[in-house]
N, C-alpha and C. Protein backbone atom coordinates (compact mmCIF):
# COMPACT_ATOMS: atom_id res chain seq x y z
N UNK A 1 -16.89 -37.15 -17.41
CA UNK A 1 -18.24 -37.70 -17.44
C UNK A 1 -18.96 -37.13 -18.66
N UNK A 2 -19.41 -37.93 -19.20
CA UNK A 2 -20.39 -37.21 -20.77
C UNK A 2 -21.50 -37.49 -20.15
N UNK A 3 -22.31 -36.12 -21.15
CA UNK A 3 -23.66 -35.53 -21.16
C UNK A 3 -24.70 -36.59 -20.57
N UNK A 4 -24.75 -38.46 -21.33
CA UNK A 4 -25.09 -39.21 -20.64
C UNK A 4 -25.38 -39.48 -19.81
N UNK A 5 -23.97 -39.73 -18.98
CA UNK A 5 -24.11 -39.66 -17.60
C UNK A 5 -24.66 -38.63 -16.95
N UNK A 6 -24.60 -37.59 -16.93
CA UNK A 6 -24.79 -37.03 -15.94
C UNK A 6 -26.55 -36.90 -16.26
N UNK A 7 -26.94 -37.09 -17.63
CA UNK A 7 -28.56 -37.10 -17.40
C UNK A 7 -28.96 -38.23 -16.94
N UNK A 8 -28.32 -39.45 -17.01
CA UNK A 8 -28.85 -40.94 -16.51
C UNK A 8 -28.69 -40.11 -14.31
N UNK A 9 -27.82 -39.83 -14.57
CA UNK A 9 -27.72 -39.66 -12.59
C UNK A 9 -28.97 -38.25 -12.58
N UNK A 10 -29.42 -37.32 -13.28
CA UNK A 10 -30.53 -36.52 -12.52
C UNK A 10 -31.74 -37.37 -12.58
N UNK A 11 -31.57 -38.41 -13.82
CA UNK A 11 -32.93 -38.91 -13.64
C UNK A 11 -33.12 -39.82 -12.79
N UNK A 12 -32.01 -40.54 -12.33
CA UNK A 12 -31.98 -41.81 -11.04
C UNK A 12 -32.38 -41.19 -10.16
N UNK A 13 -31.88 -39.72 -9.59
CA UNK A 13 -31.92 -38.97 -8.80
C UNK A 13 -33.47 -38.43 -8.77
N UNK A 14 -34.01 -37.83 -9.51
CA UNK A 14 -35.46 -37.92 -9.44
C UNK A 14 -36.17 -38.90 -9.27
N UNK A 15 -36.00 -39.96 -10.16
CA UNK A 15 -36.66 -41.14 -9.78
C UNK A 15 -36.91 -41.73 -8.34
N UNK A 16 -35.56 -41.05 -7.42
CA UNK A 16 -35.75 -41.86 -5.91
C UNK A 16 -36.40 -40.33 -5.27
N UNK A 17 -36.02 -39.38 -5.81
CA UNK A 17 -36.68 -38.20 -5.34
C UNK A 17 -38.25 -38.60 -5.21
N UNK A 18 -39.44 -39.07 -6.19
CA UNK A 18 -40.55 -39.19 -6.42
C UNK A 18 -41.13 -40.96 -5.61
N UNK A 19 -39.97 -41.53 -5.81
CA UNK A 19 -40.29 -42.54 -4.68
C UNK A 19 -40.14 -42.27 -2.99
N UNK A 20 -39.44 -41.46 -3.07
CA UNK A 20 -38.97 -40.66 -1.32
C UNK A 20 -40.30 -39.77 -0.78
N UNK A 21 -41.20 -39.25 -1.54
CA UNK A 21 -42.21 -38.61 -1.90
C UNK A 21 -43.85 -39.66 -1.37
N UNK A 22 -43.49 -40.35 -1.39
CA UNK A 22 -44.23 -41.69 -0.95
C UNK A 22 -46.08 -41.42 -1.34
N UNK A 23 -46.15 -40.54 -2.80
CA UNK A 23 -47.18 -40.20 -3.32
C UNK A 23 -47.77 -39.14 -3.15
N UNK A 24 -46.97 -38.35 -2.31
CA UNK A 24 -47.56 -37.23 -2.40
C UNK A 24 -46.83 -36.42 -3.72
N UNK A 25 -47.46 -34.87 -4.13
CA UNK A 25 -47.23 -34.34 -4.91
C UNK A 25 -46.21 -33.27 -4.62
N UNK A 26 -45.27 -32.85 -5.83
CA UNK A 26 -44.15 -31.83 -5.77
C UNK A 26 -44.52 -30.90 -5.73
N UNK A 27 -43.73 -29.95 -5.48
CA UNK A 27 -44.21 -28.23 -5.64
C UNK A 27 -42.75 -27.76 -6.22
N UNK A 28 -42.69 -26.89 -7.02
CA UNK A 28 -42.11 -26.08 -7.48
C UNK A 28 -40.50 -27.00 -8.12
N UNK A 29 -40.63 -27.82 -8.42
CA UNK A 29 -40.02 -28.92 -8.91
C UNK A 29 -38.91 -28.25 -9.68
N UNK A 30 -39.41 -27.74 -10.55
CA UNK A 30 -38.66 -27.27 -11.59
C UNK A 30 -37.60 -26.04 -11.07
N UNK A 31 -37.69 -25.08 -9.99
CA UNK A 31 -36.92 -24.25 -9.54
C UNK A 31 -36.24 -25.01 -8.74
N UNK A 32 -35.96 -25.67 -8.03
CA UNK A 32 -35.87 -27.21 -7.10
C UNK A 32 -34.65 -27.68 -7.42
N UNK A 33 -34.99 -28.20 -8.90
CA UNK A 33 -33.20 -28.64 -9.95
C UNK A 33 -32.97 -27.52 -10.41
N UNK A 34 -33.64 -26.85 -10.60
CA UNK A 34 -32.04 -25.82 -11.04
C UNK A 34 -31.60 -25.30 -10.28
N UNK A 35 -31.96 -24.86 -9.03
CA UNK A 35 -30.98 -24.28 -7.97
C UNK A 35 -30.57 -25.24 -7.74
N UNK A 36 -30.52 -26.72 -7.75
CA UNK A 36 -30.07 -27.55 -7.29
C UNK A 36 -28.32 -27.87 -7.79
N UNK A 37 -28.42 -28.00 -9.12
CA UNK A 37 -28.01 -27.69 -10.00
C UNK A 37 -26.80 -26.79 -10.58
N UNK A 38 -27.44 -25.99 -9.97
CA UNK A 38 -26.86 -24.44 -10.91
C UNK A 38 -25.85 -24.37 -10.15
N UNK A 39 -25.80 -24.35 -8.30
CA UNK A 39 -24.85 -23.84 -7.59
C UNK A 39 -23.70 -24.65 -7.96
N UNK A 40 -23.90 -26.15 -7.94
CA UNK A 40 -22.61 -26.65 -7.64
C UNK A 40 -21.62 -26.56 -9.45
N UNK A 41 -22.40 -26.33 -10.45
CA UNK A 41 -22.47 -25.70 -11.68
C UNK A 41 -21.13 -24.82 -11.86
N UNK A 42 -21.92 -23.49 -11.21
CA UNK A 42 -20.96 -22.51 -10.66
C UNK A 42 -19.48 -22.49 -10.49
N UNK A 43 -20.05 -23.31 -9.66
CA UNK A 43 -19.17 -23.79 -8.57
C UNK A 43 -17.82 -24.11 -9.38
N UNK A 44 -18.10 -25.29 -9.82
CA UNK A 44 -17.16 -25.66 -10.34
C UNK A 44 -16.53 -25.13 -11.88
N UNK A 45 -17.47 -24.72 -12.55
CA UNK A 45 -16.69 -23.68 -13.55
C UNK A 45 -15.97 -22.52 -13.07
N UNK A 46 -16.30 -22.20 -12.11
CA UNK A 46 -15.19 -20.95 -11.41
C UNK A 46 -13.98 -21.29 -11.07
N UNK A 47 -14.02 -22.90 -10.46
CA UNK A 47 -12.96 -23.21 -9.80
C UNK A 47 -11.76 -23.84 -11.36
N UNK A 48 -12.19 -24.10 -12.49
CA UNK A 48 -11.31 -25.05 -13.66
C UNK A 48 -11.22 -23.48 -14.30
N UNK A 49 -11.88 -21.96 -14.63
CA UNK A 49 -11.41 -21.00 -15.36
C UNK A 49 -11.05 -20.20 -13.69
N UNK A 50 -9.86 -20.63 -12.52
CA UNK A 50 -9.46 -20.19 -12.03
C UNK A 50 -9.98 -18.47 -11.49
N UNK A 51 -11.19 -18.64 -10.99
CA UNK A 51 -11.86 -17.46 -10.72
C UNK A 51 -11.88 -16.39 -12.23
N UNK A 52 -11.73 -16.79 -13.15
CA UNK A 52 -12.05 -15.84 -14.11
C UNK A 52 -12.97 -15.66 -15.01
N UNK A 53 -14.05 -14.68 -14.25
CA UNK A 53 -15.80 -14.86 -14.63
C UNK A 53 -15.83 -14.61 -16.07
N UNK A 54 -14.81 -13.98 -17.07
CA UNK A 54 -15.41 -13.78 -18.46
C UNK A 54 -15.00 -15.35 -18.80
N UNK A 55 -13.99 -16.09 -18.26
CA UNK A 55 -13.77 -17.06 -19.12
C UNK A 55 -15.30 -18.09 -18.93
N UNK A 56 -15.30 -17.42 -17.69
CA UNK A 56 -16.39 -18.84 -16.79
C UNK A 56 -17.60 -18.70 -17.31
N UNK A 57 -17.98 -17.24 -17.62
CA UNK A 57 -19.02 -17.03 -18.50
C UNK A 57 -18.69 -17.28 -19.93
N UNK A 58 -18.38 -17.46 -20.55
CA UNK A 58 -17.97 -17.83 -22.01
C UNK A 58 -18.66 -18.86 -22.00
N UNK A 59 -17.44 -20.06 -21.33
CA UNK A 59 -17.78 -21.36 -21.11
C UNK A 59 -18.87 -21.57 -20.87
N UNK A 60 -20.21 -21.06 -20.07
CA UNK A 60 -21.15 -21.39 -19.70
C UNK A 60 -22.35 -20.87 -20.76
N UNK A 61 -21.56 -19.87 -21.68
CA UNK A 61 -22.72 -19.65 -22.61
C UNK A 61 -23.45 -18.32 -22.15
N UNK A 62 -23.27 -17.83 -21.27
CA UNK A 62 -23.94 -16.64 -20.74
C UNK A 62 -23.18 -15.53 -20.54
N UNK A 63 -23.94 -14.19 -20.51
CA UNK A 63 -22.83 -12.58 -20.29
C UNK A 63 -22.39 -13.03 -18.63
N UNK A 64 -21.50 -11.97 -18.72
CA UNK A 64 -20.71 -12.04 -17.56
C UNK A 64 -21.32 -11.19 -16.74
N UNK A 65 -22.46 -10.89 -17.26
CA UNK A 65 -23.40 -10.06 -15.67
C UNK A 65 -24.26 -11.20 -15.52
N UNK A 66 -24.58 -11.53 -16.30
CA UNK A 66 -25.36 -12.85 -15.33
C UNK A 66 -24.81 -13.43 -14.56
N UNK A 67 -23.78 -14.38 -14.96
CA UNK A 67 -22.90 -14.87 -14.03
C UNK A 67 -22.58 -14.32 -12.43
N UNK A 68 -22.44 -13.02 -13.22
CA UNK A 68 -22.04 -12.60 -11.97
C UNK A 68 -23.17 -12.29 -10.68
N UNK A 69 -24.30 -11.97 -11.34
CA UNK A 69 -25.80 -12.48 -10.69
C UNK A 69 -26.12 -13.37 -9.90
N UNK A 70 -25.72 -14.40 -10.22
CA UNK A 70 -25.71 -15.57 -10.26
C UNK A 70 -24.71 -16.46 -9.17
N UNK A 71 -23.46 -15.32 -9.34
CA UNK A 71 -22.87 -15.90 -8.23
C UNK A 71 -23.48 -15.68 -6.78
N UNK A 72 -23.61 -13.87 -7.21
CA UNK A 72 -23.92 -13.76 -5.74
C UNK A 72 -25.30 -13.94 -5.38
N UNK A 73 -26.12 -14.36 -5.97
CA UNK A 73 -27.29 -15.63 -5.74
C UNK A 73 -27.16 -16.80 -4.97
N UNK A 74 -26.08 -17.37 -4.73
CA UNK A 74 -25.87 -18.62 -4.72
C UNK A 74 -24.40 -18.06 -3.41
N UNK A 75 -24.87 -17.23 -3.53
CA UNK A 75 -23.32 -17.20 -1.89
C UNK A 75 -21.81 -17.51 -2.24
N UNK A 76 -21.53 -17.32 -3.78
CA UNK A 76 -20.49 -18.05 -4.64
C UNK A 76 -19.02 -17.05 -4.67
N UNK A 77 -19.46 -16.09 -4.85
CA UNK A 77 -18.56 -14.43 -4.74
C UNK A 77 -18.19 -14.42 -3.62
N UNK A 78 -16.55 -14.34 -4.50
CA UNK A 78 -15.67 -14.01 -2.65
C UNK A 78 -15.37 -13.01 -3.20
């Protein structure tokens, strides 16, 4: 899936998010998608660099203490 896609699907995804909303207003929106986000993120870069957090952190652009932060943020660390 390219970059495209996957921004055309958060924004469809918001879009029915704010219609589901039926006019009322958001709160904290922005922490919202990225935990939203981030876990399954994780998720799946852990699972393609075969549990190996320096690679997984590489790949993701971040130190490997964040990551690792991050996992166990998210209930991700076995």
């Amino acid at each position: 899936m390219s970059k495209k896609n996957i921004e055309e699907c958060v924004r469809e995804t918001l879009d029915q998010y704010f219609k589901d909303l039926h006019g009322a207003e958001p709160h904290s929106l922005h922490d919202m998608v990225i935990r939203t986000v981030e876990k399954p993120l994780l998720d799946v870069v852990m699972q393609q660099a075969d549990g190996n957090q320096s690679k997984a952190a590489e790949w993701l652009g971040i130190n490997r203490n964040t990551l690792r932060r991050k996992l166990v943020e998210h209930k991700l660390l076995k």
